[in-house]
Protein backbone atom coordinates (compact mmCIF):
# COMPACT_ATOMS: atom_id res chain seq x y z
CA UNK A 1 8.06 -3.85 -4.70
CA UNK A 2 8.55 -2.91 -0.73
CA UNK A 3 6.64 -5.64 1.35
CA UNK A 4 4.26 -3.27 2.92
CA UNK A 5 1.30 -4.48 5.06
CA UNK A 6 -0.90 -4.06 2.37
CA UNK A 7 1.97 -6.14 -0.38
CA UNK A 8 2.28 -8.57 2.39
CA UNK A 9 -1.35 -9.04 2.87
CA UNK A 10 -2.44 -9.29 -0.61
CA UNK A 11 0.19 -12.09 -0.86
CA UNK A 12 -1.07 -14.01 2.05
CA UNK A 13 -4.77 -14.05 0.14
CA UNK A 14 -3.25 -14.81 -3.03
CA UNK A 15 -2.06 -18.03 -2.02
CA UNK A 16 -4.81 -19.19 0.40
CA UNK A 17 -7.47 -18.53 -2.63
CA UNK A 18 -5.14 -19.67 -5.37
CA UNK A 19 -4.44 -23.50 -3.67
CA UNK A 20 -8.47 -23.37 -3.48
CA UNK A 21 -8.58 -23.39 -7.33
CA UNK A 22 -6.92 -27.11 -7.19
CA UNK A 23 -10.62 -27.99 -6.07
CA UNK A 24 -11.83 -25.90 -8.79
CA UNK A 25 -10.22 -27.29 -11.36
CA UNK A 26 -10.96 -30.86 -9.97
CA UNK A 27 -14.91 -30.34 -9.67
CA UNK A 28 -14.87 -28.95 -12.88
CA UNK A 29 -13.39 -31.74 -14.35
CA UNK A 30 -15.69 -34.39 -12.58
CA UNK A 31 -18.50 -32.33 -13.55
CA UNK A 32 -18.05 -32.98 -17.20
CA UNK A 33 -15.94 -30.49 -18.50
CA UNK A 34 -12.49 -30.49 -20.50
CA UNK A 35 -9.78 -29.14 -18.83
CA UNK A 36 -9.95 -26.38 -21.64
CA UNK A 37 -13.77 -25.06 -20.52
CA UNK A 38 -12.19 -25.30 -17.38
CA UNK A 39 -9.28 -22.90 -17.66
CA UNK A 40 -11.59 -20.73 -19.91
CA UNK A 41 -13.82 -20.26 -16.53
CA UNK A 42 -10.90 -19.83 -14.73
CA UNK A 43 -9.19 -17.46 -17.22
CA UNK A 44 -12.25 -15.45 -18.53
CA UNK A 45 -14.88 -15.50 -15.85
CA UNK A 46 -12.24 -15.13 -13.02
CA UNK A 47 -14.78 -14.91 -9.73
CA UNK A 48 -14.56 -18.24 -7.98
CA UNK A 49 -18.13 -18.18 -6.51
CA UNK A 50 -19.56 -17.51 -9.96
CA UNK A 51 -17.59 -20.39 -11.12
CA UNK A 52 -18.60 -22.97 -8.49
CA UNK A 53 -22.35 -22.09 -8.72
CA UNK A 54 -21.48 -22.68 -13.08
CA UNK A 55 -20.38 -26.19 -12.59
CA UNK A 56 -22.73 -27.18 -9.70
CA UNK A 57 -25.67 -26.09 -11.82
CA UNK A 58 -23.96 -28.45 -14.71
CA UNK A 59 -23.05 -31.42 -12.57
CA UNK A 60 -26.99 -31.46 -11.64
CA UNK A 61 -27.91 -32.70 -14.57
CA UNK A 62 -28.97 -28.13 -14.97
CA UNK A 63 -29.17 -26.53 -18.62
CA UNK A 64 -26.46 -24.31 -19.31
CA UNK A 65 -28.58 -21.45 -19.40
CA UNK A 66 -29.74 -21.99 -15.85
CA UNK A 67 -25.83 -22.29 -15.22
CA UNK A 68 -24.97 -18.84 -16.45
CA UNK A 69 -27.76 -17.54 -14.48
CA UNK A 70 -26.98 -19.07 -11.45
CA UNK A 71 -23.36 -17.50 -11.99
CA UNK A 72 -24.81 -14.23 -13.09
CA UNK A 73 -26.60 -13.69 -9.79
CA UNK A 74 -23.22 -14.40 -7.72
CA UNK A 75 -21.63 -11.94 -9.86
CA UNK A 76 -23.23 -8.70 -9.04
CA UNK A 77 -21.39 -8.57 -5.84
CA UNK A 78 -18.69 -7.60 -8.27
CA UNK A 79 -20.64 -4.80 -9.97
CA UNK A 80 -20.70 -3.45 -6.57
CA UNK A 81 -17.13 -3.83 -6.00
CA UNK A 82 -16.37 -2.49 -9.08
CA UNK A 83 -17.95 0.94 -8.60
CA UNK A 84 -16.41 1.15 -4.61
CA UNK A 85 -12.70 0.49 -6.31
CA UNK A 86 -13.44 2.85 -9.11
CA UNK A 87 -13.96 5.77 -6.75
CA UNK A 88 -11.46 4.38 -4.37
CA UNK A 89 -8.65 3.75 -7.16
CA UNK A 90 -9.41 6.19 -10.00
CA UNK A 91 -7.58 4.30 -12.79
CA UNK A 92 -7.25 5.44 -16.13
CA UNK A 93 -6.51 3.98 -19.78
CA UNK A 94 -5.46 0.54 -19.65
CA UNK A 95 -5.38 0.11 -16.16
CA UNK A 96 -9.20 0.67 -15.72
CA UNK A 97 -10.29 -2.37 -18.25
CA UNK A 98 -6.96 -4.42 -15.93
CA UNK A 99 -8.69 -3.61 -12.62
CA UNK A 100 -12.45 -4.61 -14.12
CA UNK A 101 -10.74 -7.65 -14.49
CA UNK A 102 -9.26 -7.86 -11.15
CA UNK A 103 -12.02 -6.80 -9.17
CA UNK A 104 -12.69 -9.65 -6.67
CA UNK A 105 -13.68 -10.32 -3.00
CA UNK A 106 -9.95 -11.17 -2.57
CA UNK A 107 -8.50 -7.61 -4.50
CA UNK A 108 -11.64 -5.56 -2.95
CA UNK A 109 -11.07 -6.36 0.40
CA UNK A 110 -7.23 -6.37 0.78
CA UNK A 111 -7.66 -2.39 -0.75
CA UNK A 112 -11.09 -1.86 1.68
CA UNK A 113 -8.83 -3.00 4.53
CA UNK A 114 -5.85 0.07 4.27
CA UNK A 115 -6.46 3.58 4.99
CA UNK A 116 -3.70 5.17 2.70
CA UNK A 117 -4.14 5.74 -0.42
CA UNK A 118 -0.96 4.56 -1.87
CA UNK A 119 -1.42 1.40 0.38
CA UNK A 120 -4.73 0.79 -1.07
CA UNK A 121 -3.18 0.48 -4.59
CA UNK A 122 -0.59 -1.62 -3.39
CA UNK A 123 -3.27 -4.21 -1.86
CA UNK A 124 -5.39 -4.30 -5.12
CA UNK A 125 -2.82 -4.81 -7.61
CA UNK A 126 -1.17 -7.34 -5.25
CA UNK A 127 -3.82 -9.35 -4.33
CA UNK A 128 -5.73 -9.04 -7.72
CA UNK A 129 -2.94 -10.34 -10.22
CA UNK A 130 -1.69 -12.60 -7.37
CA UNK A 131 -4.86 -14.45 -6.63
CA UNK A 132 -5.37 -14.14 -10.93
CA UNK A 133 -2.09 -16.02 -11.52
CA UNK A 134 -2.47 -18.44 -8.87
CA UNK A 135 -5.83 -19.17 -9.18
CA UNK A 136 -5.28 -20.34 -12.80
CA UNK A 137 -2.02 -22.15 -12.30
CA UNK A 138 -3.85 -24.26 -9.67
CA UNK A 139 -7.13 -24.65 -11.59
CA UNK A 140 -4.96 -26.26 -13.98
CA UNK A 141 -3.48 -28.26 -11.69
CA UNK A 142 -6.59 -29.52 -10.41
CA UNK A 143 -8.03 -30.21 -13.80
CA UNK A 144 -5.32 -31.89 -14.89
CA UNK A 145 -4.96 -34.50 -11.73
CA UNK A 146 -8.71 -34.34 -11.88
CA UNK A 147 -10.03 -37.83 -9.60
CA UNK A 148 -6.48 -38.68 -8.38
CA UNK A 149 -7.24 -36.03 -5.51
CA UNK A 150 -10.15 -37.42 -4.40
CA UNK A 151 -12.70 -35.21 -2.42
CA UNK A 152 -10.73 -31.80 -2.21
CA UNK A 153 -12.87 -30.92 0.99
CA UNK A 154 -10.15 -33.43 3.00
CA UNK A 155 -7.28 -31.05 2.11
CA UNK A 156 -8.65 -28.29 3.76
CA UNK A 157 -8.65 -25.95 0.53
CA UNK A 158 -12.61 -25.18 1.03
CA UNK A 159 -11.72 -23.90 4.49
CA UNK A 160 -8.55 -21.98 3.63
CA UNK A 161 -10.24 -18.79 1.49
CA UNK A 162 -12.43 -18.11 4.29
CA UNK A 163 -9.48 -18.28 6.89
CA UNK A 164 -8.02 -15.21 4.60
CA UNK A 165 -11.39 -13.62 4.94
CA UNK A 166 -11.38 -13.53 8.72
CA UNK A 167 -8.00 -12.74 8.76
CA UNK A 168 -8.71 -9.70 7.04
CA UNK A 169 -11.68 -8.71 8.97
CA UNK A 170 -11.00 -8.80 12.21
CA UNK A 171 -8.55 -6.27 12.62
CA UNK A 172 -11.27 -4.20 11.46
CA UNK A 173 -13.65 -4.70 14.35
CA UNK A 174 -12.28 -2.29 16.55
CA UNK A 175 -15.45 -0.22 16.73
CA UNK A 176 -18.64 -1.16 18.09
CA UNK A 177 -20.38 -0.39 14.93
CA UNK A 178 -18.77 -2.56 12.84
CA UNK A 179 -19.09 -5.46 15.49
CA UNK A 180 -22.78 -4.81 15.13
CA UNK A 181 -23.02 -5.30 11.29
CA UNK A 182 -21.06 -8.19 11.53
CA UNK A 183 -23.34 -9.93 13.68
CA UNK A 184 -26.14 -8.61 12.10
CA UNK A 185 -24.94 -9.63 8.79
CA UNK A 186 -23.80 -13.14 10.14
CA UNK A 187 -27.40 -14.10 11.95
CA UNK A 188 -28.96 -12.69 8.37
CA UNK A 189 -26.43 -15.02 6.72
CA UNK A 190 -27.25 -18.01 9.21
CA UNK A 191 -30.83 -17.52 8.52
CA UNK A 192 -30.75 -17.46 5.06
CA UNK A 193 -28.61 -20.44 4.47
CA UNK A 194 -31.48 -23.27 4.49
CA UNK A 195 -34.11 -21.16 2.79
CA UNK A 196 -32.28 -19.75 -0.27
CA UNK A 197 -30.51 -21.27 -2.82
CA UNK A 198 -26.77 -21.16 -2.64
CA UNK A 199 -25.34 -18.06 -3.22
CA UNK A 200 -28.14 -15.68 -2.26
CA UNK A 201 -27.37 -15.76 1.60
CA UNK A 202 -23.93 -13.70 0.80
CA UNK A 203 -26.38 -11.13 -1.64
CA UNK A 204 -28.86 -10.93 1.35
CA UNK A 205 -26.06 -10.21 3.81
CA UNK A 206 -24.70 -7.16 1.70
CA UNK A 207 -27.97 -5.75 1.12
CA UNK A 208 -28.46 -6.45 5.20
CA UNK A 209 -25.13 -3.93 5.39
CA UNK A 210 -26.12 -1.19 1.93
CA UNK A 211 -29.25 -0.76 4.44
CA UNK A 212 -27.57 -0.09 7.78
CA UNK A 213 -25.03 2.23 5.98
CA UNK A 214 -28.27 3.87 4.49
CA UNK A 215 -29.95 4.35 7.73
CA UNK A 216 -27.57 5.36 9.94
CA UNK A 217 -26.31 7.80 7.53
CA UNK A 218 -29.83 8.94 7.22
CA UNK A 219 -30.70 12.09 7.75
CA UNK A 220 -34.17 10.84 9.52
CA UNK A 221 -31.30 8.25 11.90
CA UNK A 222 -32.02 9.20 15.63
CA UNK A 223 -28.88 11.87 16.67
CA UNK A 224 -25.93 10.73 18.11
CA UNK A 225 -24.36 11.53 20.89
CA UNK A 226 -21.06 13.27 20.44
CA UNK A 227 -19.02 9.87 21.48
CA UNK A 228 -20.93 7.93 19.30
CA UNK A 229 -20.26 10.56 16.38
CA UNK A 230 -16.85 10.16 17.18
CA UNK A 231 -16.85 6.89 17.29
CA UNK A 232 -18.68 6.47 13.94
CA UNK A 233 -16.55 9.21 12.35
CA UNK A 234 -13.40 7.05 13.16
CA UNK A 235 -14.85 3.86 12.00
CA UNK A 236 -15.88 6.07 8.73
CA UNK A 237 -12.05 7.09 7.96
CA UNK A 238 -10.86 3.66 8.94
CA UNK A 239 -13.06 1.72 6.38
CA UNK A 240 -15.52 0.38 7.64
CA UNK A 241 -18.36 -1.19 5.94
């Protein structure tokens, strides 16, 4: 495969989120679970906030029921995902039941992020079996060394998925409407934080960003001047959220 943007992008996410599942596969581990349960997350479940809320809930001393619910509730983001790639992807046969699989933060945004349509493919596939394979290799890892890493905060892993993230947003802020949701979405974020429980902050800041898409396309939204049509019209074909 051609390193394309897109090939070399999805690459770059795959192994920033894939080192993070060494502290996966750690937690898990100190959290009371065989490295077998733990791979079976890793391997079945496959969306790393999901997975982090699972064992938290368990490491609390929480009922296993109250752990697939907390895990349920992160996962709707990819219900959401999954019906944006399906219109954005089309796959058929196989490949559809593949990509449900696939269908991450990591795999949604790398596609989200190109404008052709042949790149788009190229930055799901990449980044989704990339951050797949990776993610499990080190989530074995991890569960394996289990307590001989210590605190996997002092590696840096929890900061290095969220580097990718901003790496692959901000080339995307190169309109003044989606600078605005950002910040919208951030403060909404920032609010929400010490109210919620974990998790929920993330659901509150994509329902914050389903509404402004909602109004401004709106066919109550004040008019816009022709610039700012432009301007929103470009943003529109490039993407934007």
């Amino acid at each position: 495969m051609a390193l394309t943007p897109a090939v070399r992008m999805g690459l770059s996410i795959s192994v920033a989120t894939g080192l993070y599942g060494i502290s996966f596969g750690a937690l898990a581990v100190a959290a009371g679970l065989t490295v077998g349960q733990a791979m079976a997350l890793s391997l079945l479940m496959f969306t790393g906030g999901s997975q982090f809320a699972f064992i938290g809930v368990i490491a609390g001393g929480g009922a296993g029921s109250a752990a697939l619910g907390a895990a349920a509730l992160l996962g709707v983001r990819n219900a959401v995902y999954g019906m944006q790639m399906n219109r954005m992807l089309a796959p058929t046969g196989w490949r559809k039941a593949v990509a449900a699989q696939l269908t991450i933060d990591e795999s949604a945004a790398t596609a989200s992020g190109q404008t052709a349509p042949d790149e788009q493919l190229r930055g799901f596939w990449t980044a989704g079996v990339g951050v797949f394979l990776l993610w499990n290799l080190f989530t074995l890892l991890g569960a394996m060394l289990g307590d001989a890493l210590g605190d996997p905060r002092r590696w840096g892993l929890d900061g290095a998925a969220v580097a990718a993230f901003l790496g692959l947003l901000w080339p995307r802020l190169a309109q003044r409407e989606p600078v605005a949701l950002a910040v919208v979405c951030g403060v909404a974020t920032a609010l929400a934080v010490p109210l919620v429980p974990p998790g929920l902050p993330i659901l509150l800041a994509a329902g914050v960003g389903a509404a402004w898409g909602w109004w401004v396309r709106s066919p109550d939204a004040p008019a816009q001047a022709p610039a700012q049509a432009a301007s929103a019209a470009s943003a529109d074909g490039e993407g934007a959220p």
